[in-house]
Protein backbone atom coordinates (compact mmCIF):
# COMPACT_ATOMS: atom_id res chain seq x y z
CA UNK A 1 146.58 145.51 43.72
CA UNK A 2 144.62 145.03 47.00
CA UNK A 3 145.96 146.71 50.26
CA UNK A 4 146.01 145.57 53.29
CA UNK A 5 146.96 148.29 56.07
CA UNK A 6 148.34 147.83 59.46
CA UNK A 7 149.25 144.19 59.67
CA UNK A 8 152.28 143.15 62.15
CA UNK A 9 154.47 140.65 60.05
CA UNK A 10 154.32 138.40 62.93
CA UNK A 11 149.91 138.31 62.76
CA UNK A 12 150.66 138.13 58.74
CA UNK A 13 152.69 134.45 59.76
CA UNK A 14 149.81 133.88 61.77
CA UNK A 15 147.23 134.14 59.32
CA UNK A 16 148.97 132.36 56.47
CA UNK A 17 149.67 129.27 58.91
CA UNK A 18 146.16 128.81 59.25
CA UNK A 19 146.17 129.27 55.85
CA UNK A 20 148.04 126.10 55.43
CA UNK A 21 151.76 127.57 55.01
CA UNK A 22 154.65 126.56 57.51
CA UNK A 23 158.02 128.32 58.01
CA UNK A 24 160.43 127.15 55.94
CA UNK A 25 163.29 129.87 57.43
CA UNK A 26 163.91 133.12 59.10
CA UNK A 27 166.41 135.99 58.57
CA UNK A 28 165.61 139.16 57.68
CA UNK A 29 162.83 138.03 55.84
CA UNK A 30 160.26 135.01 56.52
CA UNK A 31 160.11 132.71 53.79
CA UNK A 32 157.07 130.43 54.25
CA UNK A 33 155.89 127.50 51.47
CA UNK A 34 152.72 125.34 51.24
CA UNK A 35 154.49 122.89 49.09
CA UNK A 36 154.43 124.34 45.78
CA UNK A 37 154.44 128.30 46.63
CA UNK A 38 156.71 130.01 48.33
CA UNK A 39 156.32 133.29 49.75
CA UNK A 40 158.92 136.05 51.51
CA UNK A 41 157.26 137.94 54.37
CA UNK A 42 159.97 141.01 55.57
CA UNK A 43 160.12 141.67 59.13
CA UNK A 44 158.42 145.15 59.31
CA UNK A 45 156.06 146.35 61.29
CA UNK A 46 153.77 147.22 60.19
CA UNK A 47 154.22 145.70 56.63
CA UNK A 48 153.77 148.01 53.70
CA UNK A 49 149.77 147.71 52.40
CA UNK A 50 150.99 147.05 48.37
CA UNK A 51 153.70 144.32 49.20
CA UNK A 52 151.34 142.83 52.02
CA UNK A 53 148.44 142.79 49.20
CA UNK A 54 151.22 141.21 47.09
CA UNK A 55 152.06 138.66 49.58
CA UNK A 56 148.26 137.52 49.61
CA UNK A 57 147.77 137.51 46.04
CA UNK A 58 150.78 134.96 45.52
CA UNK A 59 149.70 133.07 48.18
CA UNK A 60 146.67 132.62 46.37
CA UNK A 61 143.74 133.90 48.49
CA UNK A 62 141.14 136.60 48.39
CA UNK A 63 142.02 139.87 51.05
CA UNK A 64 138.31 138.96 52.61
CA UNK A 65 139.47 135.39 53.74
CA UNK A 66 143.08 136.69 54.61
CA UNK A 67 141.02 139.90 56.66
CA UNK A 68 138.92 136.93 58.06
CA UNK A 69 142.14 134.56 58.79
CA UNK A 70 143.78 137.84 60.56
C-alpha cells in the first residue's frame, strides 16, 4: 500500500478536486464522487499515511500525480 505522510485533509480535498472529484457532503467525514467513485476523506489532520494511500488508490491515481496535484 503506498503512503502518503503529512497531508492536511483539507489539501487532500484540494488535490482530488483538481483531480476531477467534487464534494458530495460533509460531516465527520468528506465524502467526495467523480461520478462513478466515491471516496470518504476523515477530517484528521494530518491524515493517517495507509488510509491516505488508500484514499488515492480508490480514487484511481498514481501517489506521483496525487504528490504532484498536492
Amino acid at each position: 500500500m503506498p503512503k502518503i505522510p503529512g497531508v492536511n485533509h483539507l489539501q487532500a480535498v484540494r488535490a482530488l478536486e483538481k483531480a476531477g472529484f467534487r464534494v458530495v457532503r460533509q460531516g465527520k467525514h468528506i465524502v467526495m464522487s467523480d461520478g462513478t467513485r466515491l471516496l470518504t476523506i476523515p477530517r484528521h489532520n494530518p491524515v493517517n499515511a495507509i488510509t491516505m494511500g488508500g484514499i488515492v488508490r480508490d480514487a484511481g491515481l498514481t501517489v506521483e500525480h496525487f504528490k504532484k496535484l498536492i
